[in-house]
PDB file of N, CA and C in Angstrom:
ATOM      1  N   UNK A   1      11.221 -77.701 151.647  1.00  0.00           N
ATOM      2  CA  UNK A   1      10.021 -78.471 151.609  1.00  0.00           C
ATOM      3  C   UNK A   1       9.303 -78.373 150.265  1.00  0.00           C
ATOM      4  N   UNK A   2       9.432 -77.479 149.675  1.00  0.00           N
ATOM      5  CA  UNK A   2       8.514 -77.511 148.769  1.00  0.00           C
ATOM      6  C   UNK A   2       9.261 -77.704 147.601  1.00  0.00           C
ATOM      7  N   UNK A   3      10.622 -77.205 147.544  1.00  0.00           N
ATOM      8  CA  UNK A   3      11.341 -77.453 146.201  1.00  0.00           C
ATOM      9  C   UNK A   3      12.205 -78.630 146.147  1.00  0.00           C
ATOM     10  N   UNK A   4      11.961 -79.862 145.061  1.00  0.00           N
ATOM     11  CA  UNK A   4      12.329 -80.677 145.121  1.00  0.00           C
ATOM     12  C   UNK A   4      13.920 -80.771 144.959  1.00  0.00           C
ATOM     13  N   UNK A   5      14.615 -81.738 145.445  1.00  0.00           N
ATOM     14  CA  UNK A   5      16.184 -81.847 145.469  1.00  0.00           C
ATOM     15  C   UNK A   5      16.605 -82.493 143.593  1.00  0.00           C
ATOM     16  N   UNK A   6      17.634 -81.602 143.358  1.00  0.00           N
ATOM     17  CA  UNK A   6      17.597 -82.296 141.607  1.00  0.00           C
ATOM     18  C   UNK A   6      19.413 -83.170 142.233  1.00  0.00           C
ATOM     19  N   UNK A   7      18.751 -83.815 141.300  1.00  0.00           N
ATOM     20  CA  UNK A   7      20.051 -84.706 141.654  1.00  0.00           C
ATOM     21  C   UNK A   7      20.701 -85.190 140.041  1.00  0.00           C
ATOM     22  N   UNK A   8      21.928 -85.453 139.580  1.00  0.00           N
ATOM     23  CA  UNK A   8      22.410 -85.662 138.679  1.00  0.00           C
ATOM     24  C   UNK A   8      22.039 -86.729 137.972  1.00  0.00           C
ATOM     25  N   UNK A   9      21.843 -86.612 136.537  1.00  0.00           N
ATOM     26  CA  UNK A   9      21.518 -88.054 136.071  1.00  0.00           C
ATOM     27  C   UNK A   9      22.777 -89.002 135.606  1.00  0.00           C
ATOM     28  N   UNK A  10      22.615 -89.995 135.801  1.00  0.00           N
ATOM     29  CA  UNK A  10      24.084 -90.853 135.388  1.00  0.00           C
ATOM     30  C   UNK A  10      24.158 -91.007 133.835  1.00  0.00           C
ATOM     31  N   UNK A  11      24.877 -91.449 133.638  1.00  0.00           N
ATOM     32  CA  UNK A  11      25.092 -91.312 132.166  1.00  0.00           C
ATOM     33  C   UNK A  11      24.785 -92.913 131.615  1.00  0.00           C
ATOM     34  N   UNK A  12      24.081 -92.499 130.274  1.00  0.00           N
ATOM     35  CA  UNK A  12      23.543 -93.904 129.629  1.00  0.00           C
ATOM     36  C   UNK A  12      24.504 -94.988 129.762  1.00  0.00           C
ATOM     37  N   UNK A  13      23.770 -95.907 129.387  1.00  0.00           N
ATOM     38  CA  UNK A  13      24.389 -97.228 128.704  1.00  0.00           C
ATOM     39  C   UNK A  13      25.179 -96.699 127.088  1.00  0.00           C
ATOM     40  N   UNK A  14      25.732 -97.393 127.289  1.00  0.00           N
ATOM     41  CA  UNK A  14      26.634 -97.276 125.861  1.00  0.00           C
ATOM     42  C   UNK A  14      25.776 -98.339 124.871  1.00  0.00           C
ATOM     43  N   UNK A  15      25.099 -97.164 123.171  1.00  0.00           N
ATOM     44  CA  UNK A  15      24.340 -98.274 122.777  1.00  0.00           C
ATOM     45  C   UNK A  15      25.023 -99.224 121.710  1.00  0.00           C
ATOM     46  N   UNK A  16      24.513-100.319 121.759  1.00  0.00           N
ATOM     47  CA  UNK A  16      25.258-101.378 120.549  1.00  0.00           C
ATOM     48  C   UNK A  16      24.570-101.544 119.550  1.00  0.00           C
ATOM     49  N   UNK A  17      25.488-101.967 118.896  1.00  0.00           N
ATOM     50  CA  UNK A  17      24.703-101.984 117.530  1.00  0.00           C
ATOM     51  C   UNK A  17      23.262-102.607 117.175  1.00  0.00           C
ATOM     52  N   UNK A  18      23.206-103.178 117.709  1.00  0.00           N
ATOM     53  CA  UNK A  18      21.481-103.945 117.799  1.00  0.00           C
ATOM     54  C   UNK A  18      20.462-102.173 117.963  1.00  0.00           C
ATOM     55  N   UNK A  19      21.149-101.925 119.042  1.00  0.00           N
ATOM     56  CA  UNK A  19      19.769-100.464 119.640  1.00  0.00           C
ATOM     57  C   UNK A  19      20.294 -99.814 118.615  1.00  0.00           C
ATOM     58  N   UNK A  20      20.479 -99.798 117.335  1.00  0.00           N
ATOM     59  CA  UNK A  20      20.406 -98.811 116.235  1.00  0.00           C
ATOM     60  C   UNK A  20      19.541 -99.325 115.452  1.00  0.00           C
ATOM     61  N   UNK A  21      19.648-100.624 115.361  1.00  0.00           N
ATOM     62  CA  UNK A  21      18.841-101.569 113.889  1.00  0.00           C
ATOM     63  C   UNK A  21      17.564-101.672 114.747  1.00  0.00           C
ATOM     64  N   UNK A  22      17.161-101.915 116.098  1.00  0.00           N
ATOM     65  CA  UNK A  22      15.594-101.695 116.438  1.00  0.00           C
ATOM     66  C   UNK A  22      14.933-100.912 116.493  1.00  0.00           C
ATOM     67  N   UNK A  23      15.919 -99.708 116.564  1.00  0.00           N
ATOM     68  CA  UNK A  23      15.379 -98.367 116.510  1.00  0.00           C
ATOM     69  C   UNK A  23      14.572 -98.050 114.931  1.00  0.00           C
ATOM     70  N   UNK A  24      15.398 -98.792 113.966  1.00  0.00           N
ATOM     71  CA  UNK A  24      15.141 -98.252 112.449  1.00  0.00           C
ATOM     72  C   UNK A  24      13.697 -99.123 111.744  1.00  0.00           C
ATOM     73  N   UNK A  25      13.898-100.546 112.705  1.00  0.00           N
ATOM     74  CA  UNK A  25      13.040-101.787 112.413  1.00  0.00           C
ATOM     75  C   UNK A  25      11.481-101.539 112.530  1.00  0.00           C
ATOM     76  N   UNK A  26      11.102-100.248 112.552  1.00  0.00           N
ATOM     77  CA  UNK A  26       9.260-100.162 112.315  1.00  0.00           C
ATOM     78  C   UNK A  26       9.419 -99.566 111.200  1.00  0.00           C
ATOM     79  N   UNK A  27      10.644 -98.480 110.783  1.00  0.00           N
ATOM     80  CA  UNK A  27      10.509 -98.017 109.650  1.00  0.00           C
ATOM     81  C   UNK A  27      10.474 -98.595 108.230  1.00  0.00           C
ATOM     82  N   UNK A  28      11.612 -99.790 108.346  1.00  0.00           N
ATOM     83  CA  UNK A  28      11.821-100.798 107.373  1.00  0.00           C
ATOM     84  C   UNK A  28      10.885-101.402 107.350  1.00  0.00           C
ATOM     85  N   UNK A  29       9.828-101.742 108.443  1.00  0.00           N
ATOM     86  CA  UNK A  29       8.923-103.006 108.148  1.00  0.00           C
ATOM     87  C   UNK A  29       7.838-102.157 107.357  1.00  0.00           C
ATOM     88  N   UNK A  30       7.782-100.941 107.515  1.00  0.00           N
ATOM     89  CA  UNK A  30       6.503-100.249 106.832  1.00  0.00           C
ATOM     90  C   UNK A  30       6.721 -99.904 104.874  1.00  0.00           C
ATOM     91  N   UNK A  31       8.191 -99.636 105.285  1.00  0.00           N
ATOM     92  CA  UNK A  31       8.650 -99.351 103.478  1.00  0.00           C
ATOM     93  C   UNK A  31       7.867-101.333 103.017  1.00  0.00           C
ATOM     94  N   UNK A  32       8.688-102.309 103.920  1.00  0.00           N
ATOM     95  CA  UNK A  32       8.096-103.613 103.046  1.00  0.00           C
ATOM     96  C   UNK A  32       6.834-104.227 103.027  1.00  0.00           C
ATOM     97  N   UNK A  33       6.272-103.827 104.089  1.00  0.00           N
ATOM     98  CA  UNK A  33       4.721-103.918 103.545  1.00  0.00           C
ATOM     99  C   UNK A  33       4.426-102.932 102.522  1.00  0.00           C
ATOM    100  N   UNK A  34       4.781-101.449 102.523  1.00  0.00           N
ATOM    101  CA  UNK A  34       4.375-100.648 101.098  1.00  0.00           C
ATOM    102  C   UNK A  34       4.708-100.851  99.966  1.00  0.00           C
ATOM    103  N   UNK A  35       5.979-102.132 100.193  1.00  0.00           N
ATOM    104  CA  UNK A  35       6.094-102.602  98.639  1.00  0.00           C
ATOM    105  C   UNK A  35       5.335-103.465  98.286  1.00  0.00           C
ATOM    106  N   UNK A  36       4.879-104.631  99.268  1.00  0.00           N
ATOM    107  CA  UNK A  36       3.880-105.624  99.130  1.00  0.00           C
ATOM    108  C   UNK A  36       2.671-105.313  98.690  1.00  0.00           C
ATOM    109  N   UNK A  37       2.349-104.291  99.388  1.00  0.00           N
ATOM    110  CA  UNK A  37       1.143-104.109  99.376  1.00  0.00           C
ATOM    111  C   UNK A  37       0.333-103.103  97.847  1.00  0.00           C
ATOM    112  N   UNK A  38       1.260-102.268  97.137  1.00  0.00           N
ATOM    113  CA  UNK A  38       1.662-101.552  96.427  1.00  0.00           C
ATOM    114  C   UNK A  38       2.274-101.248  95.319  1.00  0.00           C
ATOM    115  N   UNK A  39       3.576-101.365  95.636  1.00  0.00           N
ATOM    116  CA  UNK A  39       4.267-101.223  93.749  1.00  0.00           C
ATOM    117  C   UNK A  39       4.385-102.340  93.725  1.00  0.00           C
ATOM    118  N   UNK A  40       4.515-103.830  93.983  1.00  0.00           N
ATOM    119  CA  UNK A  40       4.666-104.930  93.282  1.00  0.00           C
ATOM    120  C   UNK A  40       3.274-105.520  92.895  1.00  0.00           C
ATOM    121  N   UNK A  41       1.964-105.119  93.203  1.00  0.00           N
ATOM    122  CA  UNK A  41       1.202-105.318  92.546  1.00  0.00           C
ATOM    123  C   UNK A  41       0.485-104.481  91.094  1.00  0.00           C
ATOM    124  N   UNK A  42       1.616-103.356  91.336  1.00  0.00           N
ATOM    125  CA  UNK A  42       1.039-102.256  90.319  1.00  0.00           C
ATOM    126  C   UNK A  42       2.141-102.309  89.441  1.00  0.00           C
ATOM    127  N   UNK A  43       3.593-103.047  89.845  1.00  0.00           N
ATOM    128  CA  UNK A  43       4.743-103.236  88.322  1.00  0.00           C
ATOM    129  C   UNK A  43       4.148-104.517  87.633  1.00  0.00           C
ATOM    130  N   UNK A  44       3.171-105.895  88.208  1.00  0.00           N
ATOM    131  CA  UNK A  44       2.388-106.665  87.746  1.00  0.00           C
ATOM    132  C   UNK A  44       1.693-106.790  87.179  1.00  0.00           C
ATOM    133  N   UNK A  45       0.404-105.904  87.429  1.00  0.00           N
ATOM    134  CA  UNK A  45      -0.213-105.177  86.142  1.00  0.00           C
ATOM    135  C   UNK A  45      -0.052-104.701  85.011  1.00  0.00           C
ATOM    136  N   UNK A  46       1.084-103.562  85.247  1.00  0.00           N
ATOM    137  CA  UNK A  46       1.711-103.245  83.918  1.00  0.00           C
ATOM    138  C   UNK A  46       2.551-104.059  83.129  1.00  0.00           C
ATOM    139  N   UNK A  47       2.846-105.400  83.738  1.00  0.00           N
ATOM    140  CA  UNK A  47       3.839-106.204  83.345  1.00  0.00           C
ATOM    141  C   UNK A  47       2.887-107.052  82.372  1.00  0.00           C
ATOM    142  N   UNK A  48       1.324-107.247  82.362  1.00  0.00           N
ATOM    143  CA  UNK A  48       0.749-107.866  82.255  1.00  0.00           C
ATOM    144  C   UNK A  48      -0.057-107.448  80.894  1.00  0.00           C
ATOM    145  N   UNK A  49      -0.305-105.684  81.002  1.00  0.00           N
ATOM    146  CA  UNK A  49      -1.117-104.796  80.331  1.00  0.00           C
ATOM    147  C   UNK A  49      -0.086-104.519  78.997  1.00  0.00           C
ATOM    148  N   UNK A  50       1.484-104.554  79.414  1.00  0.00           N
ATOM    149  CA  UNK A  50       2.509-104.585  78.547  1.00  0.00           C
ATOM    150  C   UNK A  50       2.333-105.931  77.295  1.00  0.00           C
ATOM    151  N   UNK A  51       2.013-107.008  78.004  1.00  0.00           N
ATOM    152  CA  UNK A  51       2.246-108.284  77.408  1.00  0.00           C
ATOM    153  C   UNK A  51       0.698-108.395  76.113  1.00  0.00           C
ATOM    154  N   UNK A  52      -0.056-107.433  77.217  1.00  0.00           N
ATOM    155  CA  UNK A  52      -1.691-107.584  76.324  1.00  0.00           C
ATOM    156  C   UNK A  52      -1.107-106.793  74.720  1.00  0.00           C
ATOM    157  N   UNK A  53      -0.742-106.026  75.180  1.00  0.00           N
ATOM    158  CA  UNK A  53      -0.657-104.825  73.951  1.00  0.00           C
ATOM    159  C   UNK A  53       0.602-105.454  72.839  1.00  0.00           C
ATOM    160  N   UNK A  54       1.433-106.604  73.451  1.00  0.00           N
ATOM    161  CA  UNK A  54       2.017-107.094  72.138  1.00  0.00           C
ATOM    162  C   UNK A  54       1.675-108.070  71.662  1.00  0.00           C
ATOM    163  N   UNK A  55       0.374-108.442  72.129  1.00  0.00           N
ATOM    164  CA  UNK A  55       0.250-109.912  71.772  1.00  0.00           C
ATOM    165  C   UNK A  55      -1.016-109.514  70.614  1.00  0.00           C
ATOM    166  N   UNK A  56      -1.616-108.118  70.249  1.00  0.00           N
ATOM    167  CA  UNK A  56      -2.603-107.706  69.233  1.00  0.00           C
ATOM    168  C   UNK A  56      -2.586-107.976  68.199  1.00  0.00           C
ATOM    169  N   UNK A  57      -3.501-108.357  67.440  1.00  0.00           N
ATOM    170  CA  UNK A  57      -3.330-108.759  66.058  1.00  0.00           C
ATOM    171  C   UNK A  57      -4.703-108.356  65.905  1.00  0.00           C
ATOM    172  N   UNK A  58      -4.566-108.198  64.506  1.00  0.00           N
ATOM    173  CA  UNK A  58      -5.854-107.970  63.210  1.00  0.00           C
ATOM    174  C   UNK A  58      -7.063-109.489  63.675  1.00  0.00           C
ATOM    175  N   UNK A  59      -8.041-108.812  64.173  1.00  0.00           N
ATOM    176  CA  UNK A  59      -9.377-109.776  64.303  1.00  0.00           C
ATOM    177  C   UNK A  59      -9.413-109.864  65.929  1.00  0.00           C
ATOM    178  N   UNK A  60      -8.863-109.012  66.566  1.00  0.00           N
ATOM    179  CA  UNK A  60      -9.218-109.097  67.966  1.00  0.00           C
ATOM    180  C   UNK A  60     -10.631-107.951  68.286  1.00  0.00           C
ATOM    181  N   UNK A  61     -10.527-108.885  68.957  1.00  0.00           N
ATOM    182  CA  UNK A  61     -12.018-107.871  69.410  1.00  0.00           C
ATOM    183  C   UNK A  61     -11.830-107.408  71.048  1.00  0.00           C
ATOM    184  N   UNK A  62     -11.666-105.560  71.281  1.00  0.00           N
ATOM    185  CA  UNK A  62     -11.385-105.150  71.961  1.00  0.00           C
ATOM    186  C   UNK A  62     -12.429-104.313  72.771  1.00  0.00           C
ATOM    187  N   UNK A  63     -12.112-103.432  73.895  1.00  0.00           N
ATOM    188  CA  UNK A  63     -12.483-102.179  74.563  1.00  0.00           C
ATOM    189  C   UNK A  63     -11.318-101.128  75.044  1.00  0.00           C
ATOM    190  N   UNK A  64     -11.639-100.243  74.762  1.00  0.00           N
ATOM    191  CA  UNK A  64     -10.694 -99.310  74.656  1.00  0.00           C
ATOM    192  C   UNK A  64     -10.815 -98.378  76.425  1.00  0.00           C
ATOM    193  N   UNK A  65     -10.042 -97.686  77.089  1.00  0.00           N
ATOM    194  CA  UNK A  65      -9.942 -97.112  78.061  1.00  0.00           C
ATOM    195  C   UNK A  65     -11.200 -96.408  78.316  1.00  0.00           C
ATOM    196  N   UNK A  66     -11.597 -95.918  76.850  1.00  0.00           N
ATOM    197  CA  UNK A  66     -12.743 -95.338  76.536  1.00  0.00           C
ATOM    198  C   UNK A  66     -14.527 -95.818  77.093  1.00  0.00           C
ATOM    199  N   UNK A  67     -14.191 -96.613  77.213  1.00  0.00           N
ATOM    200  CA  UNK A  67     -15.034 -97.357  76.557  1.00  0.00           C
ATOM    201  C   UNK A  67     -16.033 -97.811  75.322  1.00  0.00           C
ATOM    202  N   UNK A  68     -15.175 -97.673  74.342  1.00  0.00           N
ATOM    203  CA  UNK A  68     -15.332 -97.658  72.972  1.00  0.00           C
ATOM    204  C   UNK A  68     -15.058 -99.677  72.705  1.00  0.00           C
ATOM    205  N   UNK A  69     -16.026-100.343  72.235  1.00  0.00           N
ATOM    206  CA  UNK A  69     -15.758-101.926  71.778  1.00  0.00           C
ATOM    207  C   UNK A  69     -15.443-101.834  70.250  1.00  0.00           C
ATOM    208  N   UNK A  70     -14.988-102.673  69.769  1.00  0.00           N
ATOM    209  CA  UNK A  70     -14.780-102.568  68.488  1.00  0.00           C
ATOM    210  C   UNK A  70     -13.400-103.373  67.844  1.00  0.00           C
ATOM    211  N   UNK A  71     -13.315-103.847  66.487  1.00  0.00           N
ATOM    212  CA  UNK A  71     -12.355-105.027  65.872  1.00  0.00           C
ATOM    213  C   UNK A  71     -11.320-104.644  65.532  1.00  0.00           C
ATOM    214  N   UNK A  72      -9.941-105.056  65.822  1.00  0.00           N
ATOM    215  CA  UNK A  72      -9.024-104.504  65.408  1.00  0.00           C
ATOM    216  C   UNK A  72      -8.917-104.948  63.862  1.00  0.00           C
ATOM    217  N   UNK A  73      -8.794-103.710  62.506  1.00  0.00           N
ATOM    218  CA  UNK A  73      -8.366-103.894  61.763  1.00  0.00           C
ATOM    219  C   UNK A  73      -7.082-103.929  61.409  1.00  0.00           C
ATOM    220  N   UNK A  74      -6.087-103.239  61.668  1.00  0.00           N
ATOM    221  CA  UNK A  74      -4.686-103.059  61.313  1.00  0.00           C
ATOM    222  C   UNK A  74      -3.757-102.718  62.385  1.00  0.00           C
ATOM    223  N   UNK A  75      -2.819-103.219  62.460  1.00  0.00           N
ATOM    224  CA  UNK A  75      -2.182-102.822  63.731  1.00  0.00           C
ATOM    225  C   UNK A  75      -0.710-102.605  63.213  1.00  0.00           C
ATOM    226  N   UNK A  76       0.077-101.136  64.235  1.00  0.00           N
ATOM    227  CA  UNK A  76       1.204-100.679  63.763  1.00  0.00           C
ATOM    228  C   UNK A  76       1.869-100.889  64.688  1.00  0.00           C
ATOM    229  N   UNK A  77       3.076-100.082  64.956  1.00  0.00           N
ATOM    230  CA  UNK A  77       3.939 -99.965  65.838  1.00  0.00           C
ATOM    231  C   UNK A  77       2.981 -99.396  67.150  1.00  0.00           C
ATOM    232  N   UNK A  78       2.944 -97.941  66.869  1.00  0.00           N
ATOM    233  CA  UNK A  78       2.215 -97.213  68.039  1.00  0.00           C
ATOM    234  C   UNK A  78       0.542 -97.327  68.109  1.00  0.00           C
ATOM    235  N   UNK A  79       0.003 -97.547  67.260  1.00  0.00           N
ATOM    236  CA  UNK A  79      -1.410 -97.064  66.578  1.00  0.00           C
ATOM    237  C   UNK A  79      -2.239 -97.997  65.996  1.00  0.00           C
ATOM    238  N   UNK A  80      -3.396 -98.553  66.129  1.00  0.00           N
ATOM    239  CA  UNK A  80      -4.240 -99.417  65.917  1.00  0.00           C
ATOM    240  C   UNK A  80      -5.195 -98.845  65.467  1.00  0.00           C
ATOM    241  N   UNK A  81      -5.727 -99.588  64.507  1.00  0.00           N
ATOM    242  CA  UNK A  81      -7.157 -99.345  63.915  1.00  0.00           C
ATOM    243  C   UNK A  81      -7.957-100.109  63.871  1.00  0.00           C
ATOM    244  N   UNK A  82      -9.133 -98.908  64.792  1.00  0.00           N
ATOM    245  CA  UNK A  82     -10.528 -99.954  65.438  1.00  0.00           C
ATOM    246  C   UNK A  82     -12.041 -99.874  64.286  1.00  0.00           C
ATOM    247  N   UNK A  83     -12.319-101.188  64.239  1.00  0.00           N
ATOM    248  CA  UNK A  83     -13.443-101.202  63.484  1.00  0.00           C
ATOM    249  C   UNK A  83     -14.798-100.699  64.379  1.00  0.00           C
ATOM    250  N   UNK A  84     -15.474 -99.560  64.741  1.00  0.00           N
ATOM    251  CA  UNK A  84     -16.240 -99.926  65.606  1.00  0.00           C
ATOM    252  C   UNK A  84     -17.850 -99.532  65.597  1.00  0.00           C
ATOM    253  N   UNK A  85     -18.284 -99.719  63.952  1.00  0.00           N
ATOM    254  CA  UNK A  85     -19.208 -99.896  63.421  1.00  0.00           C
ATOM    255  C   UNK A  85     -19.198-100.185  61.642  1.00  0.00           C
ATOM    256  N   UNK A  86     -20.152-100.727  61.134  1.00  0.00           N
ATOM    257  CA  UNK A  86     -20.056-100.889  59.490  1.00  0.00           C
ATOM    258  C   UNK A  86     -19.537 -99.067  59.127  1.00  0.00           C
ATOM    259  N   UNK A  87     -18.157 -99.386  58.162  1.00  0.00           N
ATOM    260  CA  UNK A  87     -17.870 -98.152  57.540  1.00  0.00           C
ATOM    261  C   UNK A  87     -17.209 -97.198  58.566  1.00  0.00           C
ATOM    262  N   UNK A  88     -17.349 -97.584  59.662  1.00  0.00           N
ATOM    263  CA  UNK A  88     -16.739 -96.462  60.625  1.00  0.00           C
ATOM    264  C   UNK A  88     -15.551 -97.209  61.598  1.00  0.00           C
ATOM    265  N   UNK A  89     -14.243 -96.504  61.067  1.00  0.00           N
ATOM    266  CA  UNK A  89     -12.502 -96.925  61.743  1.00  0.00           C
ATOM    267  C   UNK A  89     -11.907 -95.885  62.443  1.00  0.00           C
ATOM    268  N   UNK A  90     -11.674 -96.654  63.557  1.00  0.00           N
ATOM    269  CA  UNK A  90     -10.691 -94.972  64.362  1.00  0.00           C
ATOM    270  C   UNK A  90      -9.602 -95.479  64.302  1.00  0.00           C
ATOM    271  N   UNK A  91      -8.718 -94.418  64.366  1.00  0.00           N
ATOM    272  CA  UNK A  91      -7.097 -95.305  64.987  1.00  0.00           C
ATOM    273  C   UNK A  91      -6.908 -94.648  66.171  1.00  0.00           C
ATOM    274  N   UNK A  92      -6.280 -95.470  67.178  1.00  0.00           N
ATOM    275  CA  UNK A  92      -6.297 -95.405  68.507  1.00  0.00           C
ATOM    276  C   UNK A  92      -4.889 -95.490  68.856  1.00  0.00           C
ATOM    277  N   UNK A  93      -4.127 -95.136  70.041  1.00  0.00           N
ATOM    278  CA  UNK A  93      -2.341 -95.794  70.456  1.00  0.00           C
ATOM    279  C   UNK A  93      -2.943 -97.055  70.906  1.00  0.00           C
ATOM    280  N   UNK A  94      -1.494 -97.068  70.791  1.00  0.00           N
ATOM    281  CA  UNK A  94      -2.596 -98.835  71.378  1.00  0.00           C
ATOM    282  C   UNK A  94      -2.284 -99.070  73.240  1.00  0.00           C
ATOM    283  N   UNK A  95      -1.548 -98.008  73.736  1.00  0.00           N
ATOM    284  CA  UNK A  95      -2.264 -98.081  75.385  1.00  0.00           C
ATOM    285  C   UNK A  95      -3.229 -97.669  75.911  1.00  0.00           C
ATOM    286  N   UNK A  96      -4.041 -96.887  74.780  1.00  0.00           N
ATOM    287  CA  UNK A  96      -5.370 -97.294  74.642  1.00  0.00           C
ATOM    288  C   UNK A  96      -6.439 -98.273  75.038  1.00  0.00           C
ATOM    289  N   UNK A  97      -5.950 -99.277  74.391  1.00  0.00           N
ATOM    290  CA  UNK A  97      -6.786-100.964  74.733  1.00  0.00           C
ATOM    291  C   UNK A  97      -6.411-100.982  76.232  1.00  0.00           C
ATOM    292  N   UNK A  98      -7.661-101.772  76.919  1.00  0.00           N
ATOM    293  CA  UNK A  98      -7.611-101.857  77.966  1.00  0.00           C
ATOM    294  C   UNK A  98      -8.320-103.459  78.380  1.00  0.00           C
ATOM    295  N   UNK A  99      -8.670-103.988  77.045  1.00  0.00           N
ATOM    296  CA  UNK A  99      -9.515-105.225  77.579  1.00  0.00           C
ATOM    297  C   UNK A  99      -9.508-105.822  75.751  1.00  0.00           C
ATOM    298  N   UNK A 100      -9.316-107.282  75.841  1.00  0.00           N
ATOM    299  CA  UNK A 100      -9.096-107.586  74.886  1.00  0.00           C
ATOM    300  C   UNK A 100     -10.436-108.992  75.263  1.00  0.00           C
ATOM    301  N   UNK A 101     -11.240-109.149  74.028  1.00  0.00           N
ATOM    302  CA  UNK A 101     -12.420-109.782  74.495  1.00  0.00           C
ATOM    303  C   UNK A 101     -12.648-110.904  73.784  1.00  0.00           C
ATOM    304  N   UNK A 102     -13.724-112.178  74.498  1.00  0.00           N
ATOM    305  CA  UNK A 102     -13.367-113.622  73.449  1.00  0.00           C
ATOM    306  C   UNK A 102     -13.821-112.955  72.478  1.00  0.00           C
ATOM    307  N   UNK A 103     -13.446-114.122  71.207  1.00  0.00           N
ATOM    308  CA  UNK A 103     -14.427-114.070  69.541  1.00  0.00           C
ATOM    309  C   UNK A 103     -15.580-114.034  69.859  1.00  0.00           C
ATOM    310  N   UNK A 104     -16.080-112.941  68.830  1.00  0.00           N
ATOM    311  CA  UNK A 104     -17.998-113.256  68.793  1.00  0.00           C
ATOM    312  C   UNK A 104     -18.147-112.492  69.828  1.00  0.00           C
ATOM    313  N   UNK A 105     -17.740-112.068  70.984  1.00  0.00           N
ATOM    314  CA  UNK A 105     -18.257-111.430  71.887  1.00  0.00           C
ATOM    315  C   UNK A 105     -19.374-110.288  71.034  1.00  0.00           C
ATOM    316  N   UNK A 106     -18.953-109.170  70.461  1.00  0.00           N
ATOM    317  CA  UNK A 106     -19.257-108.039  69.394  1.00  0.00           C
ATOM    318  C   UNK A 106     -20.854-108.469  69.079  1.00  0.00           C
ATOM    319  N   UNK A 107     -20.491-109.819  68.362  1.00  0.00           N
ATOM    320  CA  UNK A 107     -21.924-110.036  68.035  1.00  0.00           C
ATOM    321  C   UNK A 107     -22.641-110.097  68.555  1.00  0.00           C
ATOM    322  N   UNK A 108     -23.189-110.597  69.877  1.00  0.00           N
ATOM    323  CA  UNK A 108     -23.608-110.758  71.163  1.00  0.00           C
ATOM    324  C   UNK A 108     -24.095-109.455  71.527  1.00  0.00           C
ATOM    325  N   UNK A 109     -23.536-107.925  71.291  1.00  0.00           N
ATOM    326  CA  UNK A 109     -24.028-106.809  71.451  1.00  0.00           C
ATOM    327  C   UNK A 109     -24.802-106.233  70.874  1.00  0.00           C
TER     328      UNK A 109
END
């Protein structure tokens, strides 16, 4: 009466290949929203921040990561030089720059 009767369990279904791929199918859907949502907007950016930094030339008027504003005088391979007062030039890398700004903006400040 009080102890229940155990009785044998039958043996599964045999699974097919489908009950492997649904089993895996929340995991996959989460890696592709984390790419969506994630590194393809952040290889975009850099794809973008890449394109800023070769397109520099002498007379741009920038802001630096820093937040330092100021004119590009000379520009090298790695290293830029910022105008960013009368008489006063820094040289900067140039992943540095972080914002490249219209003409005249400078004056305006």
């Amino acid at each position: 009466m009080l102890i229940s009767n155990a009785y044998a369990q039958t043996a599964a279904a045999a699974a097919g290949p489908m009950d492997s791929v649904m089993q895996f199918l929340p995991i996959i859907l989460m890696f592709a929203v984390l790419y969506f949502l994630m590194v393809r907007p952040q290889m975009k950016k850099a794809k973008e921040h890449k394109a800023l930094l070769e397109a520099l030339s002498k007379g741009d008027e920038v802001v630096t990561q820093g937040g330092l504003a100021g004119r590009i005088t000379k520009v090298g391979d790695d290293f830029v030089s910022i105008a960013i007062a009368d008489n006063v030039e820094i040289q900067m890398q140039k992943g540095a720059i972080s914002l490249v700004l219209p003409k005249g903006t400078l004056k305006n400040l």
